[in-house]
C-alpha atoms as a PDB file:
ATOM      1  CA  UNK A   1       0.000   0.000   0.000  1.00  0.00           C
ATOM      2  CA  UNK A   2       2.155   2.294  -1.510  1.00  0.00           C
ATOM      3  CA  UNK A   3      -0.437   5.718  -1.391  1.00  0.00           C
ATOM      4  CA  UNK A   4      -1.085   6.073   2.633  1.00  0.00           C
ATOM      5  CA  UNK A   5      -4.494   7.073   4.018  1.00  0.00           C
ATOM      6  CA  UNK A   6      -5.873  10.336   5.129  1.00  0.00           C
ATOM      7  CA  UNK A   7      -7.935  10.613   8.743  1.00  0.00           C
ATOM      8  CA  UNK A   8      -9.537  13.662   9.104  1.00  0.00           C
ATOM      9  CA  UNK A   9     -10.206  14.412  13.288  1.00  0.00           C
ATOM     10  CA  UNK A  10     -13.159  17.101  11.650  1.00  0.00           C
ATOM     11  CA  UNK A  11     -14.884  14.274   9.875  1.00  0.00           C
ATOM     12  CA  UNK A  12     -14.190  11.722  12.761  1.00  0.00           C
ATOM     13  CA  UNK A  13     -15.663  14.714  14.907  1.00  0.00           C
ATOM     14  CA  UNK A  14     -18.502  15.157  12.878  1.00  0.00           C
ATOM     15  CA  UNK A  15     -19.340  11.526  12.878  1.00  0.00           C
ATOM     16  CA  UNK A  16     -19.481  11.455  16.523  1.00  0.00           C
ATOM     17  CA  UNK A  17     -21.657  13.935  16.550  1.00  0.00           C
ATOM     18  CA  UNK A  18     -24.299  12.304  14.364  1.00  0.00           C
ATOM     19  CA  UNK A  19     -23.689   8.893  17.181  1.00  0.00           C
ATOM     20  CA  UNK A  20     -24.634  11.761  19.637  1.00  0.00           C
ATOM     21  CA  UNK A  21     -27.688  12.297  18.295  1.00  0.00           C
ATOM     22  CA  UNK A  22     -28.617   8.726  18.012  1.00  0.00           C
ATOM     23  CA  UNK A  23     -28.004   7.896  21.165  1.00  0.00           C
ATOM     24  CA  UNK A  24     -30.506  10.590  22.231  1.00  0.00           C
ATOM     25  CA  UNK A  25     -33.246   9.247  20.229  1.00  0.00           C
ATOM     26  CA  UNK A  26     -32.545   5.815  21.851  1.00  0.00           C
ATOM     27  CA  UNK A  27     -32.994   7.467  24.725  1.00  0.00           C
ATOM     28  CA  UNK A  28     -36.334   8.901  24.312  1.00  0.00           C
ATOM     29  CA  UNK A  29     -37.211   5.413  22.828  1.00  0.00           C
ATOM     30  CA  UNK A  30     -35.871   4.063  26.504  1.00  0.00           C
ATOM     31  CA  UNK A  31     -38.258   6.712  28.452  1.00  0.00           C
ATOM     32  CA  UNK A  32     -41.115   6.429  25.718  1.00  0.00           C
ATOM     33  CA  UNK A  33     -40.886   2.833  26.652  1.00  0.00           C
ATOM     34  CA  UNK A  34     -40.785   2.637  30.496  1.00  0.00           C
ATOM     35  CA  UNK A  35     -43.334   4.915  29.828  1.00  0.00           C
ATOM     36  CA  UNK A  36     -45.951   3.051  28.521  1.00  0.00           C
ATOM     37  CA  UNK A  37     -47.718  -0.311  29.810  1.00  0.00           C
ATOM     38  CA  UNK A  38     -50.451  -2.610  28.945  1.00  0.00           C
ATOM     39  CA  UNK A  39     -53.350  -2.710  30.999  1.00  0.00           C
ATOM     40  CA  UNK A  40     -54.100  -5.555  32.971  1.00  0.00           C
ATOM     41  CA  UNK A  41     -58.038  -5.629  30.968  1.00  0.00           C
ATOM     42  CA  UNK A  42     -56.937  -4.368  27.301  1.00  0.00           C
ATOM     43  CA  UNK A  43     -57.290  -7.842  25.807  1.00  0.00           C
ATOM     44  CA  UNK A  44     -60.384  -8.787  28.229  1.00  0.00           C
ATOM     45  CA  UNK A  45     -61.129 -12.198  30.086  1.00  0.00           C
ATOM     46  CA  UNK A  46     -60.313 -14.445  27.581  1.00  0.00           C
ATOM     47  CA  UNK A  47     -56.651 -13.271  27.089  1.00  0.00           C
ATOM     48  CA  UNK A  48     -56.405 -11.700  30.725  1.00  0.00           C
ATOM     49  CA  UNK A  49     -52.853 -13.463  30.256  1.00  0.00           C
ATOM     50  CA  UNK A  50     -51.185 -11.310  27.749  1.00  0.00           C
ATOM     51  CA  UNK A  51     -50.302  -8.189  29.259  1.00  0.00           C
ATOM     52  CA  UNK A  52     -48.680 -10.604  32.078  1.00  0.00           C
ATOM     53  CA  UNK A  53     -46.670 -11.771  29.429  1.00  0.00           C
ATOM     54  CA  UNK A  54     -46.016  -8.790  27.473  1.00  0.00           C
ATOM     55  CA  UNK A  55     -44.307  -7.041  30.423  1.00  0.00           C
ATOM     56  CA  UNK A  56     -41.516  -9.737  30.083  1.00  0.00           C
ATOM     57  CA  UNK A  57     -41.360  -8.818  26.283  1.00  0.00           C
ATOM     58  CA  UNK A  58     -41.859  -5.004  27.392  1.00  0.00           C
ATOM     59  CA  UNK A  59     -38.773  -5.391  30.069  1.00  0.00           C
ATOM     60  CA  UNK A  60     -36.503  -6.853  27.730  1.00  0.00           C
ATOM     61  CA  UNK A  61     -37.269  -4.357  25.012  1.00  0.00           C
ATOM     62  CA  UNK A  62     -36.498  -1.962  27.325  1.00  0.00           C
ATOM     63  CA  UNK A  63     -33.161  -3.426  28.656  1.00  0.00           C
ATOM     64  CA  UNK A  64     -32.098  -3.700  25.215  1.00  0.00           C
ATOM     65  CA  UNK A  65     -32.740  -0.309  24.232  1.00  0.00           C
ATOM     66  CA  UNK A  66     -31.000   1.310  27.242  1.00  0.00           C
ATOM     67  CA  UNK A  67     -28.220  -1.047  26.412  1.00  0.00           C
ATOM     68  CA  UNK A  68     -28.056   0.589  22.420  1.00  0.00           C
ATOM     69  CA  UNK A  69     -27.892   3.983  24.098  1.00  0.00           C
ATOM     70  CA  UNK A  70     -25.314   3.550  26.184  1.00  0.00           C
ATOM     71  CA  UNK A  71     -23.118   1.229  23.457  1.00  0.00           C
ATOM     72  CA  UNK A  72     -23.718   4.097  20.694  1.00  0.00           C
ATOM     73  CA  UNK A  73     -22.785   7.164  23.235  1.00  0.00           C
ATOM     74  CA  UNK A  74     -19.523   5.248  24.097  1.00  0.00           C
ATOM     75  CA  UNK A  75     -18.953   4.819  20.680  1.00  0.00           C
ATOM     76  CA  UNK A  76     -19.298   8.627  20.054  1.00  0.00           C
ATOM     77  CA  UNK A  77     -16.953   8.925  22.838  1.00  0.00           C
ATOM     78  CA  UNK A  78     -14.401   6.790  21.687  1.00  0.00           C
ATOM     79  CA  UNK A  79     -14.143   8.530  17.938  1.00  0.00           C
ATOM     80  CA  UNK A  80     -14.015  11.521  19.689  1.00  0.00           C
ATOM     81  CA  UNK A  81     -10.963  10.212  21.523  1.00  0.00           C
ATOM     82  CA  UNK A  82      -9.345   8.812  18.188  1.00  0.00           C
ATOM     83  CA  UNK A  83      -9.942  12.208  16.754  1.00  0.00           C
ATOM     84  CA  UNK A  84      -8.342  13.425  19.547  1.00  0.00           C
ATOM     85  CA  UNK A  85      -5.078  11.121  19.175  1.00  0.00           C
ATOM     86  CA  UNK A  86      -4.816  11.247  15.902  1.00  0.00           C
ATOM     87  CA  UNK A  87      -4.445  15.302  15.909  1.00  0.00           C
ATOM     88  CA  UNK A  88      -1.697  14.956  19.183  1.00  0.00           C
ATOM     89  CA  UNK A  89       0.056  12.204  16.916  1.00  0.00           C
ATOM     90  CA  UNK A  90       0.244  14.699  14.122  1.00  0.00           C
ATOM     91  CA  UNK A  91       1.036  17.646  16.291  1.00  0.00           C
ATOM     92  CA  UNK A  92       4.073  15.179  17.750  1.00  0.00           C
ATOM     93  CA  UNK A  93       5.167  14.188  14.260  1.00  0.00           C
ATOM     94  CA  UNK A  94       4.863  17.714  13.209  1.00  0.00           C
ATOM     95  CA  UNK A  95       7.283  19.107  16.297  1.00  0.00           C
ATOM     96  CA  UNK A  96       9.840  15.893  15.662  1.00  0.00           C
ATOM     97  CA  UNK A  97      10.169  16.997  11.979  1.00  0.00           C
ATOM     98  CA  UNK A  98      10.551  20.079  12.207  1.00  0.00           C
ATOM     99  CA  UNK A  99      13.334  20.105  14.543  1.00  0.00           C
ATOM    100  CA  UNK A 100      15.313  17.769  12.347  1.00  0.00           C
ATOM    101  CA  UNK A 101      15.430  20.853   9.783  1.00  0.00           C
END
């Protein structure tokens, strides 16, 4: 790979950004959905079981969801770091080089 690669820290920046804003939909998914139950009646007698077993569903769903907020807003994080780095790392290289003028 003779022709290198170019990482932007703007782009990277930008990126995490966009994760940011993800992860705060998820959230309002999360509270939407610890929000909102099924009432004990809403399928009547016959299928007084449902909502019984829907909360299980309902819990998980939630779990989940709180889980896919917090993975995406460490992944924002985390190319926020790289972008970080990867400017220090060319500040470094850009210091060592020029000295060696």
């Amino acid at each position: 790979m003779t022709g290198g690669y170019d990482v932007l820290p703007t782009e990277l920046r930008a990126h995490a950004s966009k994760l940011d804003a993800l992860a705060e939909r998820l959230g309002e998914a999360v509270h939407a959905a610890r929000t909102i139950s099924m009432a004990d009646g809403a399928y009547g007698q016959l299928c007084q079981f449902l909502p019984a077993v829907m909360r299980g569903i309902e819990d998980q769903a939630g779990a989940a969801l709180t889980a896919g907020a917090k993975g995406v807003a460490d992944i924002a994080t985390n190319v926020r770091y790289t972008a970080d780095e990867y400017e220090q790392r060319e500040d470094d290289a850009a210091v060592t080089f020029g000295s060696l003028r």
